[in-house]
Structure formats: C-alpha cells, structure tokens
C-alpha atoms as a PDB file:
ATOM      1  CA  UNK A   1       9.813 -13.891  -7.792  1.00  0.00           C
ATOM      2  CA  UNK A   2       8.742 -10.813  -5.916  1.00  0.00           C
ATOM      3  CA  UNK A   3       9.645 -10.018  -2.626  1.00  0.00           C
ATOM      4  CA  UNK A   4       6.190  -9.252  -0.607  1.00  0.00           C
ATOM      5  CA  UNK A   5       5.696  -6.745   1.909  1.00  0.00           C
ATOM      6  CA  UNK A   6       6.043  -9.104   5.092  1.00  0.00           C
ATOM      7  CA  UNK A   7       9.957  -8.943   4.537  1.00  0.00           C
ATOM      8  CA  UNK A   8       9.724 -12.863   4.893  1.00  0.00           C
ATOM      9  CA  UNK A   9       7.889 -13.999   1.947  1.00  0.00           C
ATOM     10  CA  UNK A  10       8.583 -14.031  -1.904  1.00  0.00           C
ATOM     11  CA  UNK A  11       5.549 -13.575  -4.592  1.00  0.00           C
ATOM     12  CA  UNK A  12       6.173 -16.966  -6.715  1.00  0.00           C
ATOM     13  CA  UNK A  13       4.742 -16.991  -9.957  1.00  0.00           C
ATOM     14  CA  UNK A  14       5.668 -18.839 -13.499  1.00  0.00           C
ATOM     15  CA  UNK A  15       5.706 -16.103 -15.788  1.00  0.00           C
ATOM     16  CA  UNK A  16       7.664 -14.487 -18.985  1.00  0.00           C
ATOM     17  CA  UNK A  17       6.785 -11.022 -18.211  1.00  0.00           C
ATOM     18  CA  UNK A  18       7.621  -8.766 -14.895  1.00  0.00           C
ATOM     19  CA  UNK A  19       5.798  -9.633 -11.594  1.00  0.00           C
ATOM     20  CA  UNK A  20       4.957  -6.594  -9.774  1.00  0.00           C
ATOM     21  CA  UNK A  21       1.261  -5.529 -11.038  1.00  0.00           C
ATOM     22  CA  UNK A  22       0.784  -7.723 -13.532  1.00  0.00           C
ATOM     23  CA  UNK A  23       0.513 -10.799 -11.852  1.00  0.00           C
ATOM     24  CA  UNK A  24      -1.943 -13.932 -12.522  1.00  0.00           C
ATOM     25  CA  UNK A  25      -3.227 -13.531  -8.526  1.00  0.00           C
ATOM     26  CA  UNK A  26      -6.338 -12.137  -9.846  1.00  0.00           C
ATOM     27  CA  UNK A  27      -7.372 -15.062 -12.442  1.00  0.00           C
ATOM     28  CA  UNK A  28      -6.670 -17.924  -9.922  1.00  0.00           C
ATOM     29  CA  UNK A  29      -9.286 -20.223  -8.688  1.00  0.00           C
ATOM     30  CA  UNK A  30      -8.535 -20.910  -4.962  1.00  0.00           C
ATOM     31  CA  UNK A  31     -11.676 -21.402  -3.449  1.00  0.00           C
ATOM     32  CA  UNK A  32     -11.750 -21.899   0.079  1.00  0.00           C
ATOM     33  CA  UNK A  33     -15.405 -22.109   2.230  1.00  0.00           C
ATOM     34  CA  UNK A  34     -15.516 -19.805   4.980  1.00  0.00           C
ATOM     35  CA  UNK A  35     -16.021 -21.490   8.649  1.00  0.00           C
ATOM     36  CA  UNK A  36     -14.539 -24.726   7.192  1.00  0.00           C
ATOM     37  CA  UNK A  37     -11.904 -26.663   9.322  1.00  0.00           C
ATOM     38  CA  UNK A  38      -9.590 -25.783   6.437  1.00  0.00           C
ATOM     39  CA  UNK A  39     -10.439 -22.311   6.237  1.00  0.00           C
ATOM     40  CA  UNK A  40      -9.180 -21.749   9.630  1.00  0.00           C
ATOM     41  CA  UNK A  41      -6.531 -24.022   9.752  1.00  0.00           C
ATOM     42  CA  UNK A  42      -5.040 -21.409   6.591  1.00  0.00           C
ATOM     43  CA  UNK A  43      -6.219 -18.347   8.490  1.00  0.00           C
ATOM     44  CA  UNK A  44      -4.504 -19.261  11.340  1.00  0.00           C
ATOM     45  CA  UNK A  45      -0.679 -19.759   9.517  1.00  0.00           C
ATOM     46  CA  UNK A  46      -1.486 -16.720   7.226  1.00  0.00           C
ATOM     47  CA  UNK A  47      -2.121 -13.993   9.919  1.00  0.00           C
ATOM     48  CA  UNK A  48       1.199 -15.836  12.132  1.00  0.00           C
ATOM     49  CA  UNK A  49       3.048 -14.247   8.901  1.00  0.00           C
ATOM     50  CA  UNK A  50       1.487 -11.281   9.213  1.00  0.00           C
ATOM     51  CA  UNK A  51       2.203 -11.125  12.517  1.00  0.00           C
ATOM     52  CA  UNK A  52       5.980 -11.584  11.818  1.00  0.00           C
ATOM     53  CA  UNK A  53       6.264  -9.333   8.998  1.00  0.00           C
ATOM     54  CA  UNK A  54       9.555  -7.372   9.226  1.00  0.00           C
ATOM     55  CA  UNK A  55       9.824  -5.260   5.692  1.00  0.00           C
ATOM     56  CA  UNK A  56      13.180  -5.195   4.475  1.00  0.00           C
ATOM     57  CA  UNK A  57      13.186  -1.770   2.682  1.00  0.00           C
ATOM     58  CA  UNK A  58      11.167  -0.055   5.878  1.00  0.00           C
ATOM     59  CA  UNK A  59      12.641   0.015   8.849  1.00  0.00           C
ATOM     60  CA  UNK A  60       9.318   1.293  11.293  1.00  0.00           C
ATOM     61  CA  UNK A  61      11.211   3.855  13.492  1.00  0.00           C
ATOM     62  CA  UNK A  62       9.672   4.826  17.326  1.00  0.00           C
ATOM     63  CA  UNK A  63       6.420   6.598  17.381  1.00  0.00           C
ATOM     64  CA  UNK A  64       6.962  10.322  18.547  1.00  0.00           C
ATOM     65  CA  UNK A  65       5.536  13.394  19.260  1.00  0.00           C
ATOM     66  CA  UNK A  66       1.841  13.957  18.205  1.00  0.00           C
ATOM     67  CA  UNK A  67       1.030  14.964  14.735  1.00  0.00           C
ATOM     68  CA  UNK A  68      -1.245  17.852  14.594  1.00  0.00           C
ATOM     69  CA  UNK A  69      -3.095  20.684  12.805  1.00  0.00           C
ATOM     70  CA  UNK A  70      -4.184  24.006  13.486  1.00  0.00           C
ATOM     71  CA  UNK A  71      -7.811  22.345  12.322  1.00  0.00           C
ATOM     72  CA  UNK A  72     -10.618  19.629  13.145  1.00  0.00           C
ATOM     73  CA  UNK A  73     -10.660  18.845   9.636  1.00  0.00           C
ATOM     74  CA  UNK A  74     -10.757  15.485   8.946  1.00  0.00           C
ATOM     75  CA  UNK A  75      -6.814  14.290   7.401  1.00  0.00           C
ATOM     76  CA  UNK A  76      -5.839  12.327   4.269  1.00  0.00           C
ATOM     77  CA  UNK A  77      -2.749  10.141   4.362  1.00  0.00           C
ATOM     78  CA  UNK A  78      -1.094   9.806   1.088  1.00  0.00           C
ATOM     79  CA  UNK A  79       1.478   6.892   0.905  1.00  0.00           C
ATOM     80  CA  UNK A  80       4.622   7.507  -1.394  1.00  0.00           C
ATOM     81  CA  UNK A  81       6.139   5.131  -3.387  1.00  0.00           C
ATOM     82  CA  UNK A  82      10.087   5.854  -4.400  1.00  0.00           C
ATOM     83  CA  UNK A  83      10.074   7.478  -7.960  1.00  0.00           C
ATOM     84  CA  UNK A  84      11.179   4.860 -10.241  1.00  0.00           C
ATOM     85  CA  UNK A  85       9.208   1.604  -8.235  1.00  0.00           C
ATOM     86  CA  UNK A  86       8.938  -1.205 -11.228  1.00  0.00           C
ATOM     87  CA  UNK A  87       5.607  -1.256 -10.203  1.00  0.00           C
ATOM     88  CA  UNK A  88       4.308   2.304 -11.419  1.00  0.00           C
ATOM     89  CA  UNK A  89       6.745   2.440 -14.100  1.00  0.00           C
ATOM     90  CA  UNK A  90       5.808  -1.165 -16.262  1.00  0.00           C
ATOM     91  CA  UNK A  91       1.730  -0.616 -15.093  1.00  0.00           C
ATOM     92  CA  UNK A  92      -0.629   1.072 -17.664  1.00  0.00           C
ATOM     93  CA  UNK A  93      -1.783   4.601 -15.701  1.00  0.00           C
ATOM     94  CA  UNK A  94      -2.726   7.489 -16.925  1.00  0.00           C
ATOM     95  CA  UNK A  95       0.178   9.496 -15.119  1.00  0.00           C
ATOM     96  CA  UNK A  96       3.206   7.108 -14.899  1.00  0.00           C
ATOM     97  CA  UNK A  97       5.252   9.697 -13.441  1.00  0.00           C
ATOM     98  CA  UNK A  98       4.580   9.529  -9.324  1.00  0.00           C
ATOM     99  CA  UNK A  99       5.806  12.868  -8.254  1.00  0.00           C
ATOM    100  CA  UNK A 100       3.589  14.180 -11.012  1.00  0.00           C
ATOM    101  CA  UNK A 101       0.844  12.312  -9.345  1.00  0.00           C
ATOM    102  CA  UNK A 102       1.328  13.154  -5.856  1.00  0.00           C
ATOM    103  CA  UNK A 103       1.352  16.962  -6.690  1.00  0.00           C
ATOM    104  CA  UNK A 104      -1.739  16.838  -8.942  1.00  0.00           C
ATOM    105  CA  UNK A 105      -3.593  14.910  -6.300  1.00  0.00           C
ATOM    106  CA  UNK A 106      -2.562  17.320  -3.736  1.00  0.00           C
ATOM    107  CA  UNK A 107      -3.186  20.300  -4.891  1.00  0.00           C
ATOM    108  CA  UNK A 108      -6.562  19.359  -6.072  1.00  0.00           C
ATOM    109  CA  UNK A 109      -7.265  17.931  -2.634  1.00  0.00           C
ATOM    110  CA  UNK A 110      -6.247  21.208  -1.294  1.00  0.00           C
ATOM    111  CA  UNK A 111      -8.627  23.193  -3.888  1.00  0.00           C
ATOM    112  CA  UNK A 112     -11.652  21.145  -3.687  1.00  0.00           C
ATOM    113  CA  UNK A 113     -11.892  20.216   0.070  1.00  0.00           C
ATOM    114  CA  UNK A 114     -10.941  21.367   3.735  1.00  0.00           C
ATOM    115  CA  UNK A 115      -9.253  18.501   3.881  1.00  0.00           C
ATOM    116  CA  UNK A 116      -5.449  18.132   5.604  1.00  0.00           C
ATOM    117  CA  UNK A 117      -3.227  16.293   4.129  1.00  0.00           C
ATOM    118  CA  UNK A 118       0.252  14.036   5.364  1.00  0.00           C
ATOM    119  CA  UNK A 119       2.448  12.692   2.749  1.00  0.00           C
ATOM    120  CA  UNK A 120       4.805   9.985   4.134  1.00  0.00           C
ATOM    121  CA  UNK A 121       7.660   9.632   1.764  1.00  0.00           C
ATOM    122  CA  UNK A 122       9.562   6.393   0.737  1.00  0.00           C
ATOM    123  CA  UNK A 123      12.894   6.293   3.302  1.00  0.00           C
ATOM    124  CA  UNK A 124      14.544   4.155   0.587  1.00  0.00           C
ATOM    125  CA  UNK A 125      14.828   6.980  -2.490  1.00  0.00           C
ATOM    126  CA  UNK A 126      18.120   7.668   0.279  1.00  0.00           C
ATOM    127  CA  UNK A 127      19.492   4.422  -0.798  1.00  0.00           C
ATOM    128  CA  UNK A 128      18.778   3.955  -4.084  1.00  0.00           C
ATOM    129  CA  UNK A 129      21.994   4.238  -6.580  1.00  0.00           C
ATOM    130  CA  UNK A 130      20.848   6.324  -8.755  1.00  0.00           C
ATOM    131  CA  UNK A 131      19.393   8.812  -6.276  1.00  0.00           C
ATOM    132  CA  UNK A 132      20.727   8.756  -3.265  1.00  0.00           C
ATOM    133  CA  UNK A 133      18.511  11.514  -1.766  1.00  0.00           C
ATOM    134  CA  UNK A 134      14.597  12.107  -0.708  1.00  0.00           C
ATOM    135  CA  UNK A 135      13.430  13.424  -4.431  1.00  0.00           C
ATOM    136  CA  UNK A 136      10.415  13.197  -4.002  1.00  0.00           C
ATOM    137  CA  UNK A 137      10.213  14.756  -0.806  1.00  0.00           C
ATOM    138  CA  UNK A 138      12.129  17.449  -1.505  1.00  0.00           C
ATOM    139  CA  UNK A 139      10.115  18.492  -4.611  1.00  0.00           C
ATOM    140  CA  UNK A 140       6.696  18.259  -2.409  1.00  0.00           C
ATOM    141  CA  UNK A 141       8.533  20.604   0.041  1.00  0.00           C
ATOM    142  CA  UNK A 142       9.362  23.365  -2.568  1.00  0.00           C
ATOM    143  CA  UNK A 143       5.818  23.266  -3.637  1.00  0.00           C
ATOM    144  CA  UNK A 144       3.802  22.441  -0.204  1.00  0.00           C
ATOM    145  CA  UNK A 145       6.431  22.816   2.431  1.00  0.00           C
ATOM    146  CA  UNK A 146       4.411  26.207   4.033  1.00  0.00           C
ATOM    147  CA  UNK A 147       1.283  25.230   3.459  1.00  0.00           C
ATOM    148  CA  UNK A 148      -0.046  24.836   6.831  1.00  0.00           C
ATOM    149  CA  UNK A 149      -3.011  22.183   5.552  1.00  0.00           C
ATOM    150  CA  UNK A 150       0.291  19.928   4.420  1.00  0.00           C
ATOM    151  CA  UNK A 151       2.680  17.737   6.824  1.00  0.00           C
ATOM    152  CA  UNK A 152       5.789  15.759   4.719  1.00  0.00           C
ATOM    153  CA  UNK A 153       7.223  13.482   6.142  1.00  0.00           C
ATOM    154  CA  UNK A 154       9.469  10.152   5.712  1.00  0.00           C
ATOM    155  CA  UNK A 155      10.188   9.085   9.021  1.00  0.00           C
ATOM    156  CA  UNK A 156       7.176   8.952  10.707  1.00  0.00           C
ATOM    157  CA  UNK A 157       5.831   5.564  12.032  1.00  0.00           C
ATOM    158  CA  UNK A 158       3.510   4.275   9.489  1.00  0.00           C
ATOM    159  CA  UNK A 159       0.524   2.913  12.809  1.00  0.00           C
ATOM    160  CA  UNK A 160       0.774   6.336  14.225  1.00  0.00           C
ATOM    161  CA  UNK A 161      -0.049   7.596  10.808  1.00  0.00           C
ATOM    162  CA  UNK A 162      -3.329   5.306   9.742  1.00  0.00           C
ATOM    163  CA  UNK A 163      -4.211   6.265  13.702  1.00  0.00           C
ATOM    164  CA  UNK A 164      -4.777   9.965  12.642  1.00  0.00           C
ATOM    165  CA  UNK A 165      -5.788  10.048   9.429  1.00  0.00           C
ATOM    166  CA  UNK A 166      -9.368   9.172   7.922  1.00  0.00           C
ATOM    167  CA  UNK A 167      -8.140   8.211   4.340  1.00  0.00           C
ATOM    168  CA  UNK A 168      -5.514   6.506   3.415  1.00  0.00           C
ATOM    169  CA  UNK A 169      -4.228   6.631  -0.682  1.00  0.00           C
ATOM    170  CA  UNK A 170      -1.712   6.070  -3.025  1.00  0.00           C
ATOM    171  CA  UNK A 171      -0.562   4.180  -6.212  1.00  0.00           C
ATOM    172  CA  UNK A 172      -0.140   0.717  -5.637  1.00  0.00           C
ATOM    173  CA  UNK A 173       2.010   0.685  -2.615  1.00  0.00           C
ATOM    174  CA  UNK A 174       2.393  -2.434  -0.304  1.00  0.00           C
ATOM    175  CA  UNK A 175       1.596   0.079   2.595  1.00  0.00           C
ATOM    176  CA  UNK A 176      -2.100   0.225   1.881  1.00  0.00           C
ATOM    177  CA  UNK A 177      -2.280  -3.151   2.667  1.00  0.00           C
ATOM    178  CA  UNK A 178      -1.006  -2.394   5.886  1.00  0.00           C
ATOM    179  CA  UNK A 179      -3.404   0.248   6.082  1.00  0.00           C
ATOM    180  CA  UNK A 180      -6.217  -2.421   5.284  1.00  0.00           C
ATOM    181  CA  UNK A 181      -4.647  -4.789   8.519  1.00  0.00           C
ATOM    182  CA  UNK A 182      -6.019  -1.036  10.308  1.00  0.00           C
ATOM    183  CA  UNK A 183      -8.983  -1.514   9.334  1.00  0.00           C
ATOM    184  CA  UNK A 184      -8.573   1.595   6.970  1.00  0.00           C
ATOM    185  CA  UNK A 185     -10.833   0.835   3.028  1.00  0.00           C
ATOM    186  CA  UNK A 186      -7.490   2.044   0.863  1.00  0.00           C
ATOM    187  CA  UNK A 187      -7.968   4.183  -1.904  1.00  0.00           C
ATOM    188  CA  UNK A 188      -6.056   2.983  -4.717  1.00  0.00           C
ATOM    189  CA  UNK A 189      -5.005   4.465  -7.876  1.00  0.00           C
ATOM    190  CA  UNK A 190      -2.166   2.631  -9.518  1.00  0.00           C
ATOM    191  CA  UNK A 191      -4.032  -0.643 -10.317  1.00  0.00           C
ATOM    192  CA  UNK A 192      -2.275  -2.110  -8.209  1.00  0.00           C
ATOM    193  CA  UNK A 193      -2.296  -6.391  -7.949  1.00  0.00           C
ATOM    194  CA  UNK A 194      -4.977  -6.079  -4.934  1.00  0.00           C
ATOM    195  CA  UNK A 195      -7.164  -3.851  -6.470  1.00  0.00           C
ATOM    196  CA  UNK A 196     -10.832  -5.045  -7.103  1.00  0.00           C
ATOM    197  CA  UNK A 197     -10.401  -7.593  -4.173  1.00  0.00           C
ATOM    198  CA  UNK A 198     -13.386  -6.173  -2.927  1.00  0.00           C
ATOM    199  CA  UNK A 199     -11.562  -4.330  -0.079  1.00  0.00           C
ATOM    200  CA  UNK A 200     -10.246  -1.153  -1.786  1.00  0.00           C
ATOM    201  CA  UNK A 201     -11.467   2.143  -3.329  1.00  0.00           C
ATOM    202  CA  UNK A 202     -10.308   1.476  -7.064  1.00  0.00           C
ATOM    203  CA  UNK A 203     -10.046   4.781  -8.993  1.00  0.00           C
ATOM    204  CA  UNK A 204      -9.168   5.652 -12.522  1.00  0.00           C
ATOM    205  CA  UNK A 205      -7.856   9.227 -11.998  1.00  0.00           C
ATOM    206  CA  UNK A 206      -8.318  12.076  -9.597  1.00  0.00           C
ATOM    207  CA  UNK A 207     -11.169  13.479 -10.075  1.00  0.00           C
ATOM    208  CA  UNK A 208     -13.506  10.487  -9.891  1.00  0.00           C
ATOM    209  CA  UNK A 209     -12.157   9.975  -6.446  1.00  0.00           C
ATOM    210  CA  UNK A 210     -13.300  13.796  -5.693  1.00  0.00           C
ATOM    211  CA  UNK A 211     -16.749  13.033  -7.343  1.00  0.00           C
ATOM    212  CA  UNK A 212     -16.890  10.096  -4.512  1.00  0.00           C
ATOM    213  CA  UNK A 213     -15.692  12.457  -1.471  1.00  0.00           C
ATOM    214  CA  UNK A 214     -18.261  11.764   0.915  1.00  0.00           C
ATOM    215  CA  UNK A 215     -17.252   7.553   1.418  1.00  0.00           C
ATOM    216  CA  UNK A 216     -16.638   5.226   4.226  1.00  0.00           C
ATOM    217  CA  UNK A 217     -13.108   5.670   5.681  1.00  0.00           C
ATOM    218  CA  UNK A 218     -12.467   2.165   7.127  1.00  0.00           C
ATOM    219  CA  UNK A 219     -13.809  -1.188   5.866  1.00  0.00           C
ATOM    220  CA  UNK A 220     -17.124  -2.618   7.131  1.00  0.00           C
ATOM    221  CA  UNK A 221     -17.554  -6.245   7.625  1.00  0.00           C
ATOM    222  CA  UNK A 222     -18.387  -8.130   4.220  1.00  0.00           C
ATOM    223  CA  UNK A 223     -14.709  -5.940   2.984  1.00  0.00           C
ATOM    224  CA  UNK A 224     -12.636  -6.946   6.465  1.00  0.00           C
ATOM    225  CA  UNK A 225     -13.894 -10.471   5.332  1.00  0.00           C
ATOM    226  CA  UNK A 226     -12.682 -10.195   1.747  1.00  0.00           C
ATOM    227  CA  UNK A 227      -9.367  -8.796   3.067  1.00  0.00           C
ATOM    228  CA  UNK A 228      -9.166 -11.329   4.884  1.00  0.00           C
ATOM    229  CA  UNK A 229      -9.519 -13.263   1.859  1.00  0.00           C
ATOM    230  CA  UNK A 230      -7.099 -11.864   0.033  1.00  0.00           C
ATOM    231  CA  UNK A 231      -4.250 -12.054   2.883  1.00  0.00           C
ATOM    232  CA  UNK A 232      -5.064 -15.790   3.327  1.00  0.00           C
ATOM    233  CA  UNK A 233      -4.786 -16.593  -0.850  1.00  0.00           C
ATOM    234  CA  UNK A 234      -2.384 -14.719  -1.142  1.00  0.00           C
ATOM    235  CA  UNK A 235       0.244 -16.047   1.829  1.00  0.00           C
ATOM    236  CA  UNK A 236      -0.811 -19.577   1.662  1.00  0.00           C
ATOM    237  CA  UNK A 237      -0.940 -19.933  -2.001  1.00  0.00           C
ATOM    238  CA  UNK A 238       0.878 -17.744  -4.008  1.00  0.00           C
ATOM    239  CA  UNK A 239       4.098 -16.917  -1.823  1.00  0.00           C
ATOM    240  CA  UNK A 240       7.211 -19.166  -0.219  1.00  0.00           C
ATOM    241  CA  UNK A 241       9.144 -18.542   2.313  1.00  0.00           C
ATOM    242  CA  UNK A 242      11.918 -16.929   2.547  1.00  0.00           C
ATOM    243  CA  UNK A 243      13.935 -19.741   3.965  1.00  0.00           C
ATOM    244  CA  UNK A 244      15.300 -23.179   4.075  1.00  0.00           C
ATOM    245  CA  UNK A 245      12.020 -24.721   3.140  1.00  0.00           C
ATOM    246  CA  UNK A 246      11.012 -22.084   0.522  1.00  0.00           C
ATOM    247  CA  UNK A 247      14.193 -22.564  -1.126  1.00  0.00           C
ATOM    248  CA  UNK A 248      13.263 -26.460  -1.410  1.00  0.00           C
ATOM    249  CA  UNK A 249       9.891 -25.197  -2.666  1.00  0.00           C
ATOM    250  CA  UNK A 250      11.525 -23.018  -5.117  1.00  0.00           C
ATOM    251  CA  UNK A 251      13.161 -26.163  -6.825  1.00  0.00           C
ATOM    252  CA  UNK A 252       9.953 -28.257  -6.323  1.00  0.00           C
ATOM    253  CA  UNK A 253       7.949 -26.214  -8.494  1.00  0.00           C
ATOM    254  CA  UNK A 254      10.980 -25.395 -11.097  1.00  0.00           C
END
C-alpha cells in the first residue's frame, strides 16, 4: 500500500517489490467507454475524491502577496520532491540524486533561455528524522539565492503557483498531478507511475526537454480527456479508502 496524494486514499496493489514507481497501474486492462452510463457514474465518485483531497504531508498554507519578476518572461515552476523520496531513490534515472537534478536543470534553464524560474521546495524535509531542516532549499539558495531570474520557495500555495507559471516540472512528484487538475501538460522526468498516460511531457534527461522548448503549456482536449482517464482508473480501481470500508476492503482482497 501507498498512500496517494488525495490524503484519503491508499494505492493497493499485490506485489513483492516496492510500490511507488514501479507499480502494475500501467499494464492493467480497465476499459471503460466514454459517454457510457457507467463511465459517468465512475467520473462522478472519482472527481468527489478529488474534490476532498486533503494531503497529509502538505498542509496548503493562505495565498499571499503576488509573486513577481523584474521581467515579462514567461516562468517555469519546478516542483521539489524531499531528498531521499522512495520514489526517486528505488526508480532507474539517470541522476538519482534530486538536488543534483534540480541544480543541473536550473542552471541550464538559466543558460539556454530567458526563462524565470520558481522552485517550491518540499515543507516536509523539516520533519523528516534524519533531516530535520529544508536541505534542499538551502543548497538552491547558496547557489541561486541572488539570482534575480530565481524565486525559492517552500511555503507558497501550490494554486497560486500553477496560476503564474507557464510550465510546470519535476521528477515524479504527486504535485504535477495537481498541476494537471490546472489544466497545466506536466513535464515529467522521473518516470514517474503516470507518465506516458498520454497527459504529460515524458523526458529522458535535460536536454531533450530544451531541444522541445517551444511546446504547449497546458493540456488541450484529447490530453484533459486522458487525464481524466487516468484520475478515474486510478481512484475507482486501483485505490481504497482510507476508512472503515477500505479497511474491510483491505481484508477482502487479502
């Protein structure tokens, strides 16, 4: 079991191996017609979830003052992930190590466009036990902290972010699914378990995604329909409840 981004919902899958990014979501065979009585009937309890979703790590704080730049340019949000997330660590990638990431893709962002960029760091590197302080943030600030193209952050709200920024990217954090809910076409790079939904920028490394500059920042309609997709196979058939019921569920299936 994997707890899902909603806050409210477990990833449930039989397995030997770890869950996060190497799941079997991708090989199953739900089928569901589109416009069908059943389709809707799914759509309908999936996006109430979605609607309750209350993440458990991220506490979404007030949205404050206005975020802004001494520029027009057009502003990439980069997600952060804390530095040791299962997820990145046990998934094959060409740089495991995230801070590594995060400063290669920023600096190169920074050389080969006008681009501005916002990092919004993981609030929970605070509480992890063997932290217990913003790493990763901290290290971005040494390197980026004056550069007036480059806004850190960690307590930002998340909406007011995706509101002023035309890309949104990162490993394989839950938060670009949030940024999909926007409207926003993620860019992912940690092959993350929704990648190659048909809804998401999927790169292998850095520099193809700076080959592909010039793309579409939010989704158009066949993608908002495969997201939709996704959210609906994904809550209805492959999570439980975290409750009284999904408990029963959990012993149904064991």
């Amino acid at each position: 079991m994997s707890i899902f981004f909603t806050g409210n919902d477990y990833y449930f899958e039989r397995k030997y191996e770890h869950i996060p990014n190497n799941s079997n979501f991708a090989k199953s065979n739900y089928l569901l017609e589109r416009k069908s009585i059943s389709f809707y009937i799914h759509r309908f309890f999936a996006f109430r979830k979605l609607s309750r979703m209350k993440n458990k790590n991220v506490v979404q704080p007030e949205e404050s003052q206005k975020l802004e730049f001494s520029n027009k340019n057009k502003t990439v949000l980069i997600i952060g992930q804390v530095i040791n997330d299962f997820s990145i660590l046990q998934t094959k990638l060409d740089n495991i190590n995230s801070l590594y990431f995060y400063k290669d893709i920023i600096y190169k962002i920074l050389e080969n466009t006008n681009f501005n960029i916002v990092f919004k760091a993981h609030p929970w590197e605070n509480k992890k036990a063997n932290l217990k302080a913003p790493l990763t943030l901290n290290e971005l600030s040494k390197t980026f902290g004056k550069n007036n193209r480059v806004l850190l952050t960690e307590n930002f709200n998340i909406y007011q972010l995706f509101r002023i920024s035309n890309f949104v990217l990162g490993l394989s954090s839950q938060g670009l699914l949030e940024a999909s809910l926007f409207g926003k076409k993620p860019l992912q790079f940690g092959n993350a378990f929704y990648a190659n939904q048909g809804f998401t920028y999927d790169f292998k490394n850095i520099e193809e995604f700076l080959q592909k500059i010039d793309i579409s920042e939010n989704l158009n309609i066949t993608e908002k329909e495969k997201a939709e997709d996704f959210f609906i196979k994904i809550l209805e058939f492959h999570t439980i409840p975290v409750s009284y019921f999904g408990r029963k569920e959990v012993i149904k299936r064991l």
